[in-house]
Protein backbone atom coordinates (compact mmCIF):
# COMPACT_ATOMS: atom_id res chain seq x y z
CA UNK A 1 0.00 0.00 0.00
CA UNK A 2 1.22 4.01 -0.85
CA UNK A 3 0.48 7.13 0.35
CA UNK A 4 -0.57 9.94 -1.86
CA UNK A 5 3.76 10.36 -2.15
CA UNK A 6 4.17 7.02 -3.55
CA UNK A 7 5.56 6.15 -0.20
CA UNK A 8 5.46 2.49 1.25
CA UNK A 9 3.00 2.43 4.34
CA UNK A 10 1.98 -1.33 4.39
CA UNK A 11 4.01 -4.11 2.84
CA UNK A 12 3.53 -8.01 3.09
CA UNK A 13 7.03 -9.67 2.10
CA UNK A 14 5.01 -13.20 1.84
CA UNK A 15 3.94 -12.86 -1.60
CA UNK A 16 6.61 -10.83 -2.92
CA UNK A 17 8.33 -10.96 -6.14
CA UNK A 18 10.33 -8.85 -6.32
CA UNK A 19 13.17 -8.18 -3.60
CA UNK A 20 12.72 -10.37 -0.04
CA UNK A 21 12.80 -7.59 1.66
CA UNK A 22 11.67 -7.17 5.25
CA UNK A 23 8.53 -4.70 6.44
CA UNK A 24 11.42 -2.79 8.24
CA UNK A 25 13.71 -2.50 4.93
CA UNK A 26 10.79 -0.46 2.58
CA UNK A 27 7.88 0.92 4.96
CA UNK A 28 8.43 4.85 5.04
CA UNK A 29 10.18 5.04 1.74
CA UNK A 30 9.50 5.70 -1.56
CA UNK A 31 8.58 2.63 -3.92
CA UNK A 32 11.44 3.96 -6.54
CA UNK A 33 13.89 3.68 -3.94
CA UNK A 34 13.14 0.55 -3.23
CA UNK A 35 12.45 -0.93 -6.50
CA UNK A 36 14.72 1.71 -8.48
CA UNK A 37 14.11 -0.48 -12.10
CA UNK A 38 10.85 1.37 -11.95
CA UNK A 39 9.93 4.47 -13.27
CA UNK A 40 6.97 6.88 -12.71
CA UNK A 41 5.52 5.70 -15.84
CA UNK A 42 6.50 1.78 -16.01
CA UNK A 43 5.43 1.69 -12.10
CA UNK A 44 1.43 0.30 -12.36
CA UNK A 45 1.13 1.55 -8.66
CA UNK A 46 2.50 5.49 -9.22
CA UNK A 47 0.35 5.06 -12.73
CA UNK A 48 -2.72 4.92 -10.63
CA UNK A 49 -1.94 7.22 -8.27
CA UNK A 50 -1.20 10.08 -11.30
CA UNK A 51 -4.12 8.87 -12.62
CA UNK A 52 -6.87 7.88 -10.16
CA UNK A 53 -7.78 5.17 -12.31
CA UNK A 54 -7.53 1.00 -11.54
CA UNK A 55 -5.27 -0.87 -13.31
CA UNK A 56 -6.25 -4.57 -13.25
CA UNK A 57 -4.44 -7.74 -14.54
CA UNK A 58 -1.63 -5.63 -16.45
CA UNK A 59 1.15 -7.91 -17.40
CA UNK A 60 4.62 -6.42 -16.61
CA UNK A 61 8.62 -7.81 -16.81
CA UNK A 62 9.86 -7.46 -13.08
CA UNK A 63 13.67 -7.18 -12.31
CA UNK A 64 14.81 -9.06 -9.43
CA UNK A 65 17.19 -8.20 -6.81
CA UNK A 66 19.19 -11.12 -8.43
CA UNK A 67 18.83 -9.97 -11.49
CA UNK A 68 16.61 -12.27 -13.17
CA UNK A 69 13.28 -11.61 -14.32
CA UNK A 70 9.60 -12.47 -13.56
CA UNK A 71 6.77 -11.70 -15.44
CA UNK A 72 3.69 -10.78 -13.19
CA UNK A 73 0.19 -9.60 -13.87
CA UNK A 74 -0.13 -6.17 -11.69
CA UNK A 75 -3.33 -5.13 -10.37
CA UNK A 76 -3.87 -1.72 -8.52
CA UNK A 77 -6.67 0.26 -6.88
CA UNK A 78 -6.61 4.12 -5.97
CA UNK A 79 -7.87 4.31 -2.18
CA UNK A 80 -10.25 7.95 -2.55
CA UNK A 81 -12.20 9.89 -0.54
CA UNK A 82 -14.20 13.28 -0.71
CA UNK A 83 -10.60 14.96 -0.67
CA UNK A 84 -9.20 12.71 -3.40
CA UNK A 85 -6.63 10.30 -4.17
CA UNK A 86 -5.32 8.93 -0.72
CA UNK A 87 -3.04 6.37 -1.92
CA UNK A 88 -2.91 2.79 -3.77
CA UNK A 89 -3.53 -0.68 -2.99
CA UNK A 90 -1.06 -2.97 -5.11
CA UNK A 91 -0.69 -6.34 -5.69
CA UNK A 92 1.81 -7.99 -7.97
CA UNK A 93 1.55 -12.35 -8.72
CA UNK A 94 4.41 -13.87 -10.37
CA UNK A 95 2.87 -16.01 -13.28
CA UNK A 96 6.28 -17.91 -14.57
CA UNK A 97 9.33 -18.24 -13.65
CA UNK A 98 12.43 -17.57 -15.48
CA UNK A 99 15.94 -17.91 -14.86
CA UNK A 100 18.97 -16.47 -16.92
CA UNK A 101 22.19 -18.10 -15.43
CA UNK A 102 24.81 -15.94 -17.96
CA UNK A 103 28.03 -16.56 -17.44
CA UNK A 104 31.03 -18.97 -18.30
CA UNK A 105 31.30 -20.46 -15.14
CA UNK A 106 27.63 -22.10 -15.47
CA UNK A 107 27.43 -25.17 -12.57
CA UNK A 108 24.19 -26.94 -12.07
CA UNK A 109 21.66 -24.90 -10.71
CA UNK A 110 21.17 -23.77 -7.24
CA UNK A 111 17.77 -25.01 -6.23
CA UNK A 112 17.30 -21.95 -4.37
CA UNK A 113 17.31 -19.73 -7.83
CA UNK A 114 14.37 -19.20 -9.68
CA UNK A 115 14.12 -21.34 -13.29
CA UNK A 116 15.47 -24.54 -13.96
CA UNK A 117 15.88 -26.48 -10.67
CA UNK A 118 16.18 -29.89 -11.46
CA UNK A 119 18.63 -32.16 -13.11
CA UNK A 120 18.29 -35.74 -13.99
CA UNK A 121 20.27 -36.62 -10.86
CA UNK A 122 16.86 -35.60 -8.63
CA UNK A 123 14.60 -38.24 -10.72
CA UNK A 124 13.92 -41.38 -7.95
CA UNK A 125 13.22 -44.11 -10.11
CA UNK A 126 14.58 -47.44 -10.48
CA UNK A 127 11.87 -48.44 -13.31
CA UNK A 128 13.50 -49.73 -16.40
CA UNK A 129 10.86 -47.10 -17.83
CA UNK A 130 11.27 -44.71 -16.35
CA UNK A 131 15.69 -44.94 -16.64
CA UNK A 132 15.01 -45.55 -20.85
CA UNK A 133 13.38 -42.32 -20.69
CA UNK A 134 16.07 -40.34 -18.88
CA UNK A 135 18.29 -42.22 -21.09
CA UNK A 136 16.85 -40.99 -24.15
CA UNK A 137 16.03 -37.15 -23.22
CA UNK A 138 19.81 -36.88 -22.12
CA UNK A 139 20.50 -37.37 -25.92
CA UNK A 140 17.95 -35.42 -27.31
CA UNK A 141 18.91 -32.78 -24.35
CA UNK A 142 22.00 -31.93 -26.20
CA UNK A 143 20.12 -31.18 -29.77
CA UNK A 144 17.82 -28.30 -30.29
CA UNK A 145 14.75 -29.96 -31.75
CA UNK A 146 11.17 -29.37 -29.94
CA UNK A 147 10.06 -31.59 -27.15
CA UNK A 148 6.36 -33.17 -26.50
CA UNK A 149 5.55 -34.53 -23.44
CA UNK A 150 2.47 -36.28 -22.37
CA UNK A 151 1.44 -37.80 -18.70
CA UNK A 152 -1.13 -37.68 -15.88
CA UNK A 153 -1.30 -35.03 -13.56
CA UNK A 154 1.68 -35.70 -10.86
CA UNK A 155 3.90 -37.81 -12.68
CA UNK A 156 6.66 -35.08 -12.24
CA UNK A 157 6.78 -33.57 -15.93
CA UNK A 158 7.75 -30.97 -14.91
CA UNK A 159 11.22 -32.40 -13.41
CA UNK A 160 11.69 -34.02 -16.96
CA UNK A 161 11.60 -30.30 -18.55
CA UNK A 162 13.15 -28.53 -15.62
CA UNK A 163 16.30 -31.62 -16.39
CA UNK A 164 15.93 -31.31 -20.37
CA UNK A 165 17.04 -27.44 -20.16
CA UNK A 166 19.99 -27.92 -17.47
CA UNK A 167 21.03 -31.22 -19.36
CA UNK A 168 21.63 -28.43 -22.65
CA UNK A 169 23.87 -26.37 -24.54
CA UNK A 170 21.00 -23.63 -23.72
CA UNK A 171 21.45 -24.33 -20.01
CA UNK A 172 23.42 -21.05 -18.95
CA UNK A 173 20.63 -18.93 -21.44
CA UNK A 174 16.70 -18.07 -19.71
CA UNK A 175 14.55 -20.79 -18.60
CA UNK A 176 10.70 -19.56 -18.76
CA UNK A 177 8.03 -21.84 -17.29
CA UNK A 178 4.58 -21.01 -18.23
CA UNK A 179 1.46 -23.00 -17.07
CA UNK A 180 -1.28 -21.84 -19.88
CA UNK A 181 -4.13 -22.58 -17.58
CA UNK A 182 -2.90 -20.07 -15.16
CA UNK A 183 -3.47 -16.63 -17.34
CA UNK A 184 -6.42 -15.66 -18.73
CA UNK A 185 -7.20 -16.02 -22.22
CA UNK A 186 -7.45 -12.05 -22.86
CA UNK A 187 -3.74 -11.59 -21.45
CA UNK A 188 -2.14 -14.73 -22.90
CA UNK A 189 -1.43 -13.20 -26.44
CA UNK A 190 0.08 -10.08 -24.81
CA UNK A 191 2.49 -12.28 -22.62
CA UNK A 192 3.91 -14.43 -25.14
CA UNK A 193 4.25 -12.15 -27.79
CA UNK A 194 4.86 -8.56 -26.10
CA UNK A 195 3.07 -5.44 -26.55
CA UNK A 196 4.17 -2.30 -27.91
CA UNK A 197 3.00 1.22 -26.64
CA UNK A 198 -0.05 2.63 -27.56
CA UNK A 199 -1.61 -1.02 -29.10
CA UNK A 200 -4.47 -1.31 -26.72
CA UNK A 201 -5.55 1.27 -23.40
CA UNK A 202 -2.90 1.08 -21.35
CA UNK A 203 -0.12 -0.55 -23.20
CA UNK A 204 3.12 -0.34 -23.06
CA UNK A 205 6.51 -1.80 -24.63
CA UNK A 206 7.62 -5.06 -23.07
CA UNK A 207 9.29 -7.44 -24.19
CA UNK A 208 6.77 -11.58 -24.24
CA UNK A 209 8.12 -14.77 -23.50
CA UNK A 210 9.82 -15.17 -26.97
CA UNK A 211 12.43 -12.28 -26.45
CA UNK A 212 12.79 -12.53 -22.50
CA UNK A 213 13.92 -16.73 -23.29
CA UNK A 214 16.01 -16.29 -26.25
CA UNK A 215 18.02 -18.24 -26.89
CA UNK A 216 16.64 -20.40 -23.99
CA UNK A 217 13.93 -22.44 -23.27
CA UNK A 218 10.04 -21.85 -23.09
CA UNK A 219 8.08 -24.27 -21.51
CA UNK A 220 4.28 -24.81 -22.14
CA UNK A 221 2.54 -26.63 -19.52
CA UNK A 222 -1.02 -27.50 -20.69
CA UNK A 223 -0.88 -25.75 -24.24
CA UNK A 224 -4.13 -28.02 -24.91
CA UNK A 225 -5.37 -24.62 -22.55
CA UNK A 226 -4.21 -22.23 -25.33
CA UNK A 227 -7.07 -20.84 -27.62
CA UNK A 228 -7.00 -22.66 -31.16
CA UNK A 229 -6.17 -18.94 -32.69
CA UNK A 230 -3.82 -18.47 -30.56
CA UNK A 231 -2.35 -21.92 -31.17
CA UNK A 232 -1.97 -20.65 -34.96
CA UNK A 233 0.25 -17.64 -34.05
CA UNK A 234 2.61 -19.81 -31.76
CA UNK A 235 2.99 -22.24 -34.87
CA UNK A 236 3.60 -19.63 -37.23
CA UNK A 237 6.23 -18.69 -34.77
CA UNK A 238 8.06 -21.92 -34.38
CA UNK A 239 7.95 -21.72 -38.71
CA UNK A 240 9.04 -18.56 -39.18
CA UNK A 241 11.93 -17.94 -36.03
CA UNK A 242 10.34 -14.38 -36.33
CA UNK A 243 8.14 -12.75 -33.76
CA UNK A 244 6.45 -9.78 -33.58
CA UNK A 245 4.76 -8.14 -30.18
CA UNK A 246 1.11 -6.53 -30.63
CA UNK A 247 0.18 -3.32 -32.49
CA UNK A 248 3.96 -3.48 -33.43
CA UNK A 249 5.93 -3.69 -37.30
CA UNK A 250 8.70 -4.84 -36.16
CA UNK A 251 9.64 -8.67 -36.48
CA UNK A 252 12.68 -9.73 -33.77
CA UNK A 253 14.58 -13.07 -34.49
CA UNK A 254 13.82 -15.68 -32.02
CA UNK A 255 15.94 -19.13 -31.11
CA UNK A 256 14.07 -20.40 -28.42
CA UNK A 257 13.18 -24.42 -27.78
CA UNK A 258 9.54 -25.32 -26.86
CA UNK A 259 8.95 -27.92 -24.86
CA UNK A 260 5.05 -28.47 -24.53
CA UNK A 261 3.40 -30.82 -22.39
CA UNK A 262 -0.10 -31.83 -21.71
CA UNK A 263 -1.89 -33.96 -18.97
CA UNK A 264 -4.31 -35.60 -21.75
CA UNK A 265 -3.73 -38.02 -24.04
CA UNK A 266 -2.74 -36.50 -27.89
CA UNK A 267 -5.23 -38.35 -29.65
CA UNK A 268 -7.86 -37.15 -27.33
CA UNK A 269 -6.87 -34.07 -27.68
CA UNK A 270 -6.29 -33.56 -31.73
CA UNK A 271 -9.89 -35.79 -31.91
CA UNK A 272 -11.91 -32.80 -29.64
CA UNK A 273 -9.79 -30.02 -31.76
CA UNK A 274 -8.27 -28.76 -28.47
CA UNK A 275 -4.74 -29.13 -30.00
CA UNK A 276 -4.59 -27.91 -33.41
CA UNK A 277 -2.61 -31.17 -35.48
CA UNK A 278 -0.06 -29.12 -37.13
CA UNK A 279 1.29 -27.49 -33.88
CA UNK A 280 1.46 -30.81 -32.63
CA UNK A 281 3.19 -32.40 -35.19
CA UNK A 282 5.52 -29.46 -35.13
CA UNK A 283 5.92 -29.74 -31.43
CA UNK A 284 6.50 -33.00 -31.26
CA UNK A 285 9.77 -33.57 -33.14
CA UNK A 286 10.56 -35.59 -29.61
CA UNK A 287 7.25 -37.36 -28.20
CA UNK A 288 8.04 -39.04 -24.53
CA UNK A 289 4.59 -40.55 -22.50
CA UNK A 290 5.68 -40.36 -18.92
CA UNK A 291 3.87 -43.39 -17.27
CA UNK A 292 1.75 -43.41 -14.29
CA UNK A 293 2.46 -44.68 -10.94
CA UNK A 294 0.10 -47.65 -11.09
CA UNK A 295 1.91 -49.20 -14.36
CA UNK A 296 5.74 -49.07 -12.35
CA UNK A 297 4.50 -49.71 -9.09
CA UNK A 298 8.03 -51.07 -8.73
CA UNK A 299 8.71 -47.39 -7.97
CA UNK A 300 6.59 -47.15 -5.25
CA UNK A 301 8.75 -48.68 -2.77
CA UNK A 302 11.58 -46.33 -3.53
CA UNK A 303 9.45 -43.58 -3.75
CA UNK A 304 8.34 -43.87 -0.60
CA UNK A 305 11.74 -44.25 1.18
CA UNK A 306 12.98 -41.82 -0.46
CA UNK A 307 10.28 -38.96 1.04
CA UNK A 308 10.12 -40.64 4.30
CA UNK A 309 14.01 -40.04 4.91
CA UNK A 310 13.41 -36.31 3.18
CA UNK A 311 10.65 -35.75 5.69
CA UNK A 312 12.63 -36.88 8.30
CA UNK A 313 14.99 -34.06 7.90
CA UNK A 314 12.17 -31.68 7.32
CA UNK A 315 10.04 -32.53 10.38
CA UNK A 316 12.65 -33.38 12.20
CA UNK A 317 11.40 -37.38 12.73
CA UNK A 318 13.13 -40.64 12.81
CA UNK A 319 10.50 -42.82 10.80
CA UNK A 320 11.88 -46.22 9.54
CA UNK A 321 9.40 -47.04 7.16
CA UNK A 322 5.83 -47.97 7.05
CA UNK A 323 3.87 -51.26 8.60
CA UNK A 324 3.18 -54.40 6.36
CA UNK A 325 -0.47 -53.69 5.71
CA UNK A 326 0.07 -49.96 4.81
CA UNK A 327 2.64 -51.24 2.10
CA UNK A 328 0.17 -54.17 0.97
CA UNK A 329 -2.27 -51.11 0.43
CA UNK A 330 0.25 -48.94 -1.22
CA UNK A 331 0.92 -51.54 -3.93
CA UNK A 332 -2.78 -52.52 -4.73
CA UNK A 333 -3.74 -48.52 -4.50
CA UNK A 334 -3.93 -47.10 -7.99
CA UNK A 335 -2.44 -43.69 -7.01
CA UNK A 336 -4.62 -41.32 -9.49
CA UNK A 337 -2.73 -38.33 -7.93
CA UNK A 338 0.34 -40.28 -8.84
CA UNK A 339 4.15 -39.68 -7.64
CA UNK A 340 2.20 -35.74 -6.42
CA UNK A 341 -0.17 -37.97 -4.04
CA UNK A 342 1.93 -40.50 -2.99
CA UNK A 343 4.89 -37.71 -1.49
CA UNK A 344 1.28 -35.78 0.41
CA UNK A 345 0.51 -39.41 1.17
CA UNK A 346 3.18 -39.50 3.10
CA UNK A 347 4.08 -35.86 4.48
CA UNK A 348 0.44 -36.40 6.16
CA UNK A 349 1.75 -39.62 7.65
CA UNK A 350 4.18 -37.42 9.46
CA UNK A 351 1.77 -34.91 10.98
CA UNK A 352 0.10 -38.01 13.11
CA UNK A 353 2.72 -41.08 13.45
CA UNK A 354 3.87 -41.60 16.85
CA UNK A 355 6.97 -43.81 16.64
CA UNK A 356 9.19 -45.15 13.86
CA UNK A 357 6.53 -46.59 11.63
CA UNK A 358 3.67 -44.92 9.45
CA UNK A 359 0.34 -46.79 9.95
CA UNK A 360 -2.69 -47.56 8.48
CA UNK A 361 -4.30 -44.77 11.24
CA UNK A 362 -1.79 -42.36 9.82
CA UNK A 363 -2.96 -42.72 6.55
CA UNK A 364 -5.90 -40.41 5.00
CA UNK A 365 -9.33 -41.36 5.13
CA UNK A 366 -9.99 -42.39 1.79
CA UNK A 367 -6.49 -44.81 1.70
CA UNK A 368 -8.21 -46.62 4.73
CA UNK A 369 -11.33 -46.82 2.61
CA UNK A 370 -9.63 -48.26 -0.08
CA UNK A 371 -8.04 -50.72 2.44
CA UNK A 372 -11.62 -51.80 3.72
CA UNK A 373 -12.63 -52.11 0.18
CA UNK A 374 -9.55 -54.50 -1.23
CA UNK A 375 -9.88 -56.31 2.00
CA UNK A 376 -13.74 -56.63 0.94
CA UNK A 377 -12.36 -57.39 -2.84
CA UNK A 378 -10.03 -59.89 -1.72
CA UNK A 379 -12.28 -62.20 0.27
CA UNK A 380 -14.88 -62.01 -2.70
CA UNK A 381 -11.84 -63.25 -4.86
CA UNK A 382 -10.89 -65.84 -2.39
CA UNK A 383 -14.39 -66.66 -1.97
CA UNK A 384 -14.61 -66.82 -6.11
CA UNK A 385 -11.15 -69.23 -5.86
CA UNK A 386 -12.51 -71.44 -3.36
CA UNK A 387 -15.55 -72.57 -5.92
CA UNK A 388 -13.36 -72.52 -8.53
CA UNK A 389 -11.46 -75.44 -6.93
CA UNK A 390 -14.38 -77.12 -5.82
CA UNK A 391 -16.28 -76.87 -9.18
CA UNK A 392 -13.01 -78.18 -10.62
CA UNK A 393 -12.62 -81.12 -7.97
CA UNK A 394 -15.70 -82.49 -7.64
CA UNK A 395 -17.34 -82.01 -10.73
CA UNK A 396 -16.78 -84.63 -13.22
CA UNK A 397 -16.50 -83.98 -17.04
CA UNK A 398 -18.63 -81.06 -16.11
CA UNK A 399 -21.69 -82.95 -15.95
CA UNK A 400 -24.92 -82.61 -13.51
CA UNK A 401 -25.14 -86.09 -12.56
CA UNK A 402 -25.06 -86.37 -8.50
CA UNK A 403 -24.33 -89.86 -8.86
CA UNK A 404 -21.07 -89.19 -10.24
CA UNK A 405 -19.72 -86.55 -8.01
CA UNK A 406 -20.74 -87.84 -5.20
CA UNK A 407 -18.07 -90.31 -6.25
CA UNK A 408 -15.92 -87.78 -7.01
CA UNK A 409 -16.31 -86.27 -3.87
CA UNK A 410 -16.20 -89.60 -1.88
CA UNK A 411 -12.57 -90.41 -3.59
CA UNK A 412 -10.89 -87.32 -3.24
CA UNK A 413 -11.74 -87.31 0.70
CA UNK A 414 -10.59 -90.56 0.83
CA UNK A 415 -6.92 -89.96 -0.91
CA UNK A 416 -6.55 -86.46 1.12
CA UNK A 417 -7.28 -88.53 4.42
CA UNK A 418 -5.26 -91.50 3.57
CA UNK A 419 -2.42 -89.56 2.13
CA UNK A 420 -2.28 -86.94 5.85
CA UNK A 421 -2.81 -90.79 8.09
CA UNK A 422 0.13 -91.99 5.95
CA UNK A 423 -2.10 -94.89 4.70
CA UNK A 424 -3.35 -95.88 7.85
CA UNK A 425 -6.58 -96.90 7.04
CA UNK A 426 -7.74 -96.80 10.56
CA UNK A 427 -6.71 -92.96 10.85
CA UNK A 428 -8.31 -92.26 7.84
CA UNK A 429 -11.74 -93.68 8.96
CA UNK A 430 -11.22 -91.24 12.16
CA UNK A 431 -10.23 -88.28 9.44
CA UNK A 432 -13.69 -89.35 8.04
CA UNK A 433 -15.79 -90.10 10.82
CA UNK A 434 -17.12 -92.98 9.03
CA UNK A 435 -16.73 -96.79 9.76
CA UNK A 436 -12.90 -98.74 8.80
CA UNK A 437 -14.63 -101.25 7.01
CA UNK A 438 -16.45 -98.54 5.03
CA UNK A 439 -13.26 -97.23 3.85
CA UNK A 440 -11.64 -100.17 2.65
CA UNK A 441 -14.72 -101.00 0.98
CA UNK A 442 -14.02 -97.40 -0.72
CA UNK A 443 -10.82 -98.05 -1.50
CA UNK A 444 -11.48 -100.82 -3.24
CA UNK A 445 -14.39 -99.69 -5.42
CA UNK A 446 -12.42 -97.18 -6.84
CA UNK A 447 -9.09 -98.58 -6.87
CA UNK A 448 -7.24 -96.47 -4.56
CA UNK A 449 -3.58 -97.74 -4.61
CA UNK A 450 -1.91 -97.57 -0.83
């Protein structure tokens, strides 16, 4: 929040995006001397309070104390009374992340930094999958050619794309991470093309995704979200290497790699026309299907050790591992949430064990549900077995007759009885609660050998 001066009088650090600061580092002074990138005109805040007019959901490049940027969507409201302006409420969301690592003396990423985090190194798998996949990307990592990734929601996509970019010759160049579904349609042109000043109410130059990454990496989570028109423009992009922001003449070169992914299947989503085919085809030079959870359940076991010792340094715990029955469940559960569920699966687990083992009780409702209905499942199967073996035991040739499997019946009890009495015929009669005489006669109308 600003006075009438422009002056800081309120300031939550939680959601900021720009600096880290403290309440007791900005309140008092003047938002250009703490931010001093900004300028009366390019500040949304000091806009609104020369104007007296809202600014809402205006997209804007923000320098960090680092020195990377952020792109953020800006909103603003002048705080008025009888008097006039008063001052300005501001709020500022960071909507992707990007990270430009320049430099010759590029290491692996700090996870700390904003941008590419992840290498191959931090994907726990020992799926044969799963490690033909990491195999693979590392190759295609080092080659420029677009990337096309498909897989349910929490099967860590993300960590692929994050591990592509690091794994590259475009690793110490911007990493931008854009989730399509987050922005609203209205705004997404603007942000991944630019604007240029006087284009629409408001606008201003700034740079979209296509200049801030270049020479980098752009990644499209969910472009199946991206309107069908605008879908057309991006492809005519990738064709061209040209790009041009709105209301503008000018066409800048662009060398940028796309990596898209989706959490629907392809064909679904070129059969509904929510993926236009020749994007896709264009975007998918590389096509990888990460698998879900319940098709390498041979994962789950070192999934799960692997979070329980990372929560154990984050809670500060000394779990060993979970109970029998809890893993029984984990390996018959089909984990829709996938890898995502499995790792809040168990960070609940730690808000409620007492002791060194996780236990069904520390599980959430609905996994004890699904325990109650496998257990439920499993004695209908066992129940289903058990006929099985008797329709196959003492039915003969599959036929009606009661006759006949009554003799059926009659010989197998006799064999089982005689075989656990070790051919005592006298223990067998006992097994059988019938007369000795009545088993011998048995045994010798149907010719069982001793």
């Amino acid at each position: 929040m600003l006075d009438r001066y422009g002056k800081i009088l309120y300031y939550n650090n939680y959601n900021d995006i720009h600096n880290k600061l403290g309440t007791e580092d900005v309140v008092g002074k003047h938002l250009l001397e703490v931010y001093p990138w900004l300028t009366e005109k390019t500040s949304t805040a000091l806009t609104v309070l020369r104007t007296g007019q809202a600014i809402i959901n205006q997209p804007q490049v923000m320098e960090l104390s680092d020195g990377t940027n952020v792109n953020s969507i800006n909103t603003a409201f002048p705080l008025k009374n009888k008097d006039g302006i008063l001052g300005v409420v501001f709020l500022s969301n960071n909507i992707n992340t990007i990270n430009s690592t320049s430099g010759s003396n590029y290491t692996k990423p700090k996870r700390q930094r904003l941008g590419a985090k992840y290498t191959f190194d931090d994907i726990i798998t020992q799926n044969e999958g799963i490690l033909n996949i990491i195999n693979k990307l590392k190759k295609v990592s080092r080659n420029n050619s677009n990337i096309f990734i498909y897989g349910e929601t929490g099967t860590g996509k993300e960590l692929f794309v994050h591990a592509i970019h690091n794994a590259s010759n475009r690793a110490n160049k911007p990493f931008i991470s854009q989730n399509c579904a987050a922005i609203p349609e209205s705004l997404m042109e603007s942000l991944i093309f630019g604007t240029t000043a006087g284009s629409f109410t408001g606008s201003t130059d700034k740079k979209g995704l296509f200049e801030l990454a270049n020479g980098g990496t752009i990644y499209l989570d969910e472009i199946n979200s991206m309107p069908l028109t605008l879908q057309s423009k991006l492809l005519r992009v990738l064709e061209d290497g040209k790009v041009r922001r709105i209301g503008g003449k000018t066409e800048y070169e662009t060398d940028v790699r796309i990596i898209a992914s989706t959490n629907e299947a392809p064909d679904y989503l070129l059969r509904t026309n929510k993926l236009r085919e020749d994007l896709f085809y264009r975007l998918s030079v590389v096509n990888v299907e990460i698998p879900p959870l319940r098709e390498r359940k041979d994962d789950i076991e070192y999934l799960y050790d692997f979070f329980i010792k990372d929560f154990n340094a984050t809670f500060g715990e000394h779990v060993d591992g979970i109970d029998s029955q809890v893993r029984h469940i984990f390996m018959d559960y089909d984990w829709p949430g996938n890898i995502r569920e499995l790792k809040n699966c168990i960070e609940g687990a730690f808000n409620s064990v007492e002791g060194t083992i996780i236990q069904l009780k520390d599980m959430p409702s609905y996994i004890s549900k699904k325990a109650r209905s496998c257990a439920e499942n499993s004695k209908n199967q066992c129940d289903s077995n058990i006929q099985d073996r008797i329709n196959e035991n003492f039915l003969s040739h599959n036929e009606l007759s009661l006759k006949k499997n009554q003799e059926t019946l009659e010989k197998n009890l006799i064999k089982k009885a005689l075989k656990e009495s070790k051919n005592n015929i006298t223990q067998a009669a006992k097994l059988l609660e019938v007369p000795r005489q009545s088993v011998y006669n048995k045994i010798k109308k149907y010719n069982i050998e001793l």
